[in-house]
N, C-alpha and C. Protein backbone atom coordinates (compact mmCIF):
# COMPACT_ATOMS: atom_id res chain seq x y z
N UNK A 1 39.23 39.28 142.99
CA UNK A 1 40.35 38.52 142.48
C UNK A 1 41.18 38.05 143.68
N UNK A 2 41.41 36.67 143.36
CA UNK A 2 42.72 36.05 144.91
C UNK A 2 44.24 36.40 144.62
N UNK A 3 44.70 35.93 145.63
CA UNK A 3 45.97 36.45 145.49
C UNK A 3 47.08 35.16 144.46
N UNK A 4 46.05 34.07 144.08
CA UNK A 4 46.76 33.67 142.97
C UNK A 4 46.34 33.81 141.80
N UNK A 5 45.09 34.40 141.50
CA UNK A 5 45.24 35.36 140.10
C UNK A 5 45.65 36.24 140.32
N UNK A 6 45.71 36.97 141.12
CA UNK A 6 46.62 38.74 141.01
C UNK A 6 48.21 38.08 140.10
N UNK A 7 48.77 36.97 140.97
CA UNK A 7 49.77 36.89 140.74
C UNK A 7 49.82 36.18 139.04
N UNK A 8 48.95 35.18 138.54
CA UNK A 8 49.14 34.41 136.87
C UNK A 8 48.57 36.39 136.39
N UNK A 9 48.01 37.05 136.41
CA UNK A 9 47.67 38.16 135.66
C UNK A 9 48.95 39.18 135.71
N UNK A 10 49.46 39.45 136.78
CA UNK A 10 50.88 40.08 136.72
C UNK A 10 52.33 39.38 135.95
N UNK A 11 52.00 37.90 136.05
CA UNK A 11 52.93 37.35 135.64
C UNK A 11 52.80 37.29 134.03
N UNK A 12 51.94 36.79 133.63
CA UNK A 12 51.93 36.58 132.38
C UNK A 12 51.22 37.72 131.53
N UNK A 13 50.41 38.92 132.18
CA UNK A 13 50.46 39.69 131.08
C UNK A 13 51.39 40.80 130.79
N UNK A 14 52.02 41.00 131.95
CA UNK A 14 53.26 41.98 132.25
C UNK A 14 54.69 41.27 132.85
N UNK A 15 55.41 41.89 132.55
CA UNK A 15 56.76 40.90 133.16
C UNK A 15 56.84 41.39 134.98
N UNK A 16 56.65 40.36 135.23
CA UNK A 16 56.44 40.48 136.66
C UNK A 16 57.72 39.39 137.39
N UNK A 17 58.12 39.93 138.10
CA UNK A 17 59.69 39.92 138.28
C UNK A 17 59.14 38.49 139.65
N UNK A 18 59.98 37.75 139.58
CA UNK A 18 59.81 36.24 140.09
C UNK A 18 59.40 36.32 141.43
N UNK A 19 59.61 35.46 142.65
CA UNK A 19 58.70 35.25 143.74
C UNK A 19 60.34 35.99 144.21
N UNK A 20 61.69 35.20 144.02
CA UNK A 20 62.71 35.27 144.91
C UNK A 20 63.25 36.94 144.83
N UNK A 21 62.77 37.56 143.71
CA UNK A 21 63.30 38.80 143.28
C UNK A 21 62.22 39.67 144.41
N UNK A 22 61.04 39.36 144.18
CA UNK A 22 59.89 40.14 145.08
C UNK A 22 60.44 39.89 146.25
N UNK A 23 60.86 38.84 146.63
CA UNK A 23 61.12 38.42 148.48
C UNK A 23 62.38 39.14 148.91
N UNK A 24 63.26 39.01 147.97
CA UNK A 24 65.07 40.04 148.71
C UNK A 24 64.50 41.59 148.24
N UNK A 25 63.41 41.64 147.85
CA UNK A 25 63.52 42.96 147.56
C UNK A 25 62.69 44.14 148.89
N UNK A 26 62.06 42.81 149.14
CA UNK A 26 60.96 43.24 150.44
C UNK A 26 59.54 43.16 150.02
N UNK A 27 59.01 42.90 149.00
CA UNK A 27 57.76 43.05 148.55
C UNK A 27 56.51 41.91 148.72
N UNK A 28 57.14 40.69 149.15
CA UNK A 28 56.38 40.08 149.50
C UNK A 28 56.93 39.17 150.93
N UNK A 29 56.13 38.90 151.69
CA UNK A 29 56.73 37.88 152.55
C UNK A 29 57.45 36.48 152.32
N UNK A 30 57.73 35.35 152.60
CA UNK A 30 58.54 34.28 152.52
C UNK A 30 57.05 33.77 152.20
N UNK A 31 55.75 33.61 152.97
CA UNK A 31 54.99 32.11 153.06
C UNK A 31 54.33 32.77 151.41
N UNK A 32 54.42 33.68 150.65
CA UNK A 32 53.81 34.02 149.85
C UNK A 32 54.31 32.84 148.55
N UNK A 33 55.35 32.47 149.17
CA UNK A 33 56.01 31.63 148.15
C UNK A 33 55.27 30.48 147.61
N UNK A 34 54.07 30.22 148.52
CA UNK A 34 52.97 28.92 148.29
C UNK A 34 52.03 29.15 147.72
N UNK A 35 51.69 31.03 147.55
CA UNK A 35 50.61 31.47 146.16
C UNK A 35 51.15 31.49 144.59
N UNK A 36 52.89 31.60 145.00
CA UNK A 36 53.46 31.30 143.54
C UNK A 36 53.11 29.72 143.13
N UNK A 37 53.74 28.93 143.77
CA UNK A 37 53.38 27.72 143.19
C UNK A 37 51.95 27.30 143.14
N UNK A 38 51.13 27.59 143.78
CA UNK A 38 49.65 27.36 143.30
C UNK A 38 49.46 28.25 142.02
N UNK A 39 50.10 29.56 141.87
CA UNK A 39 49.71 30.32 140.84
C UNK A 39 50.18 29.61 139.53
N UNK A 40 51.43 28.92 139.60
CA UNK A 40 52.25 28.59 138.62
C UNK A 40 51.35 26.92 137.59
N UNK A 41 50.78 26.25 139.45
CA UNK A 41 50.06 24.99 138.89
C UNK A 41 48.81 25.49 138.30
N UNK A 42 48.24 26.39 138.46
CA UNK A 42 46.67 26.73 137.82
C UNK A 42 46.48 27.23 136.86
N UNK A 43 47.54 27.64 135.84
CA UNK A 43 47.65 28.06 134.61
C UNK A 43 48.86 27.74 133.87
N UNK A 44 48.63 26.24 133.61
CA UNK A 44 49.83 25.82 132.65
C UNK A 44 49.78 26.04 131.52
N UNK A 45 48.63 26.55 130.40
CA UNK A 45 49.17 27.20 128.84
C UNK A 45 49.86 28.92 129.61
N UNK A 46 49.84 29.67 130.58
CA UNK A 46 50.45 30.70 130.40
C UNK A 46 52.16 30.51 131.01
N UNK A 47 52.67 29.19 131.49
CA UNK A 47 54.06 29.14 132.18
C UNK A 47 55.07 29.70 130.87
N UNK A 48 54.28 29.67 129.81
CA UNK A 48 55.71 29.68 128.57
C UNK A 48 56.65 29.52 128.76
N UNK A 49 56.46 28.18 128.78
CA UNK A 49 57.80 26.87 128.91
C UNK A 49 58.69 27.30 130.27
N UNK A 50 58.24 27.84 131.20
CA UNK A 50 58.86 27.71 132.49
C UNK A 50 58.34 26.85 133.27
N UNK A 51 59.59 26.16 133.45
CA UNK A 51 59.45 24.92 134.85
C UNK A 51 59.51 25.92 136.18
N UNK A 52 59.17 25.27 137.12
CA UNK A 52 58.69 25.74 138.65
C UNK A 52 59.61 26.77 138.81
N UNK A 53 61.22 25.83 139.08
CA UNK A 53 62.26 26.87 140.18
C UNK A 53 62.31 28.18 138.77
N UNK A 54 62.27 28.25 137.55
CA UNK A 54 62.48 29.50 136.73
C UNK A 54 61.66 30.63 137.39
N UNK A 55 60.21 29.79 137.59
CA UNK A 55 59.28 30.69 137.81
C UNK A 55 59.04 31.47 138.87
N UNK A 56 60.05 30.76 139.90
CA UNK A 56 60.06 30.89 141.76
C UNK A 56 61.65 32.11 140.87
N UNK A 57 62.16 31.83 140.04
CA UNK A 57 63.29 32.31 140.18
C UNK A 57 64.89 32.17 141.24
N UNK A 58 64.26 30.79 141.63
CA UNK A 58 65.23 29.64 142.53
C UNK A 58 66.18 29.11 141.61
N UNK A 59 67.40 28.57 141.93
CA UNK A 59 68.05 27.73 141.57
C UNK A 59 68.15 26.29 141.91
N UNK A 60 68.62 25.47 141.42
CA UNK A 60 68.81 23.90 141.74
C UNK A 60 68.96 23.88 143.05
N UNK A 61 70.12 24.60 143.39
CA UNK A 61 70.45 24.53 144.47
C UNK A 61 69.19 25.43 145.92
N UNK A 62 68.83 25.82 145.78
CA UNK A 62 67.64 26.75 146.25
C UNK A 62 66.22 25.58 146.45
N UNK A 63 66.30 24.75 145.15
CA UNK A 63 65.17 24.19 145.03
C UNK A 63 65.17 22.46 145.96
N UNK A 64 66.35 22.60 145.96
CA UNK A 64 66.68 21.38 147.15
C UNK A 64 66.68 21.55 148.27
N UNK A 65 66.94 22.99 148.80
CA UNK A 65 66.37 23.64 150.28
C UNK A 65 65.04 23.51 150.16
N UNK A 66 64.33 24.23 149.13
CA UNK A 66 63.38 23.99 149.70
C UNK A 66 62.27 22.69 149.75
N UNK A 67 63.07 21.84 149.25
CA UNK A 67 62.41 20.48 148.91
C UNK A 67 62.16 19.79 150.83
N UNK A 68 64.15 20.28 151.13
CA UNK A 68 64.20 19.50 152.67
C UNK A 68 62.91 20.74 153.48
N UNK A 69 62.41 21.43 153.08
CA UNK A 69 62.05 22.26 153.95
C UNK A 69 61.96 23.83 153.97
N UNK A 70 61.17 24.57 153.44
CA UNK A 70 61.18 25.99 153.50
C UNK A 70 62.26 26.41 154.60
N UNK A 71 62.08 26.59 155.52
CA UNK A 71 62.67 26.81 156.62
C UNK A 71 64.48 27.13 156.34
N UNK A 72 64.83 26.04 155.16
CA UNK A 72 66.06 26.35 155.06
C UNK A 72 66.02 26.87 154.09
N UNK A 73 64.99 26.50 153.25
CA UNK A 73 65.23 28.29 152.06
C UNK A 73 65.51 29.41 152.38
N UNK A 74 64.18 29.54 153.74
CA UNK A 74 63.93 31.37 154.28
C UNK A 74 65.27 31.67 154.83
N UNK A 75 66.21 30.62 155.42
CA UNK A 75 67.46 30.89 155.95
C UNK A 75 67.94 31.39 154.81
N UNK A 76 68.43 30.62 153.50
CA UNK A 76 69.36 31.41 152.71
C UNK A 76 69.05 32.43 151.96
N UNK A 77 67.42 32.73 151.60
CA UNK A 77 67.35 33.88 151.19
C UNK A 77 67.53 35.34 152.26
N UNK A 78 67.45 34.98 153.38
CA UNK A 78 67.53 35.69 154.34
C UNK A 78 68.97 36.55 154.43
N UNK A 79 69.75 35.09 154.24
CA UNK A 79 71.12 35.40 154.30
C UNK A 79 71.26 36.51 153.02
N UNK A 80 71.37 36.25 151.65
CA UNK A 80 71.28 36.92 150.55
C UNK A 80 70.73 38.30 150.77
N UNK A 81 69.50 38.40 151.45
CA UNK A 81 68.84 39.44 151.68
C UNK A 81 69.50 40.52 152.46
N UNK A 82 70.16 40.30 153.61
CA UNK A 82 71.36 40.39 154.59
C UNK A 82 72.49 41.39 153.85
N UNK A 83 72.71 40.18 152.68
CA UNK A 83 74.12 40.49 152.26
C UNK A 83 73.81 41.78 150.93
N UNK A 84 72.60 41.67 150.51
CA UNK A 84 72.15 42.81 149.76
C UNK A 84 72.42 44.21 150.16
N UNK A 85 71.35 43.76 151.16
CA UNK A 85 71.06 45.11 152.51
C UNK A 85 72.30 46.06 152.59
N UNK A 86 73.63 44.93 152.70
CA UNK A 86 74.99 45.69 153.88
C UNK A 86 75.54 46.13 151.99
N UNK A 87 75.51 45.44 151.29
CA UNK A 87 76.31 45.96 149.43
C UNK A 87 75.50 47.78 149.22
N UNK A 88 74.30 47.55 149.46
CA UNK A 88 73.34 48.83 149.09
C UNK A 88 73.64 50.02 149.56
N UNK A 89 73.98 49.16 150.88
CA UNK A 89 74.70 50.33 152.01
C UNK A 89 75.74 51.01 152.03
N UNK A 90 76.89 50.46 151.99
CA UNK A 90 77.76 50.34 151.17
C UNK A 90 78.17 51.41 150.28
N UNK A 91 77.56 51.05 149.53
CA UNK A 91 77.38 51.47 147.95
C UNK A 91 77.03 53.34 148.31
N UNK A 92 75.78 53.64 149.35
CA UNK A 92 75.23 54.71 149.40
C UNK A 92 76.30 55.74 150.48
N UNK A 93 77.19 55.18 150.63
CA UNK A 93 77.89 55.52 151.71
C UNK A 93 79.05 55.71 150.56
N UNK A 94 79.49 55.41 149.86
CA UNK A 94 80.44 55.76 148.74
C UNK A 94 79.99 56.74 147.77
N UNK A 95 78.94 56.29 147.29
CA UNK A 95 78.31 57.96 146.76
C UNK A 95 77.94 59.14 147.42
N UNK A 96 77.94 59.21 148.36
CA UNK A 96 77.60 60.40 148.83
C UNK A 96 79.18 60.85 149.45
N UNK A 97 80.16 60.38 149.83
CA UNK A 97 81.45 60.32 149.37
C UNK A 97 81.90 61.00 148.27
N UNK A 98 81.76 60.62 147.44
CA UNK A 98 81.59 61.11 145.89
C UNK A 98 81.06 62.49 145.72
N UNK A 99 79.70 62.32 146.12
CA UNK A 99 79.26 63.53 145.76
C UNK A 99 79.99 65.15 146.92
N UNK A 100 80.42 64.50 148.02
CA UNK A 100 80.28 65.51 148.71
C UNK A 100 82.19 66.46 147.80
N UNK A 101 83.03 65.28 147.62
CA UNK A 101 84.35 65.75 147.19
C UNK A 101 83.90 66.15 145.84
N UNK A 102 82.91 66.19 145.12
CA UNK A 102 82.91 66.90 143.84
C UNK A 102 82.09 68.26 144.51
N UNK A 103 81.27 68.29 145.23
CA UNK A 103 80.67 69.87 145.46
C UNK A 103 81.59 70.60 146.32
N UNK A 104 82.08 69.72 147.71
CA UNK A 104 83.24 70.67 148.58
C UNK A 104 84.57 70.53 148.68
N UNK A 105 84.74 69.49 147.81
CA UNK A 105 86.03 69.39 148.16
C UNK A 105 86.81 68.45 149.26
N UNK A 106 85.87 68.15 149.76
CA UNK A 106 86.29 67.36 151.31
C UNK A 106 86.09 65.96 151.05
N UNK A 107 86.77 65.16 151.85
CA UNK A 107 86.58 63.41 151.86
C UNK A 107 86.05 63.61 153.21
């Protein structure tokens, strides 16, 4: 199996979470983004009624980057990706905060 049926068989028989969700998440690289859209053109009865950017999980605005050019997509998902990264962090650095003043007592 290629890596654009792996992807129409994940997508459409299981909910398989979009190209942009896989990419900020770390799971796939950026150029993988060109097996989604081949995956997306090679099986049009399974898109159920999703147009491209739904399926990329892009926005309008996303989909006009990447119209001028991947290059400025990978920039803003990059950025997003970035800004994930430092929220997560964040976030894990406040719970354990949390946890430590509910077991010792201490901030």
């Amino acid at each position: 199996m290629d890596i654009v049926e792996s992807i129409l068989e994940k997508t459409f028989k299981n909910r398989m979470t979009t190209f942009k969700e896989q990419y900020l998440n770390g799971q796939v690289e950026f150029n993988s983004i060109l097996d989604f859209i081949d995956a997306w053109h090679k099986n049009p009865e399974g898109k159920k009624g999703k147009d491209l950017p739904e399926f990329l999980g892009l926005s309008s605005d996303e989909m006009q980057l990447l119209a001028y050019g991947d290059d400025q997509l990978k920039t803003e998902l990059d950025r997003i990706k970035a800004h994930k990264m430092t929220v997560s962090k964040n976030l894990v650095e406040v719970l354990t905060k949390v946890l430590k003043v509910k077991r010792y007592g201490e901030i």
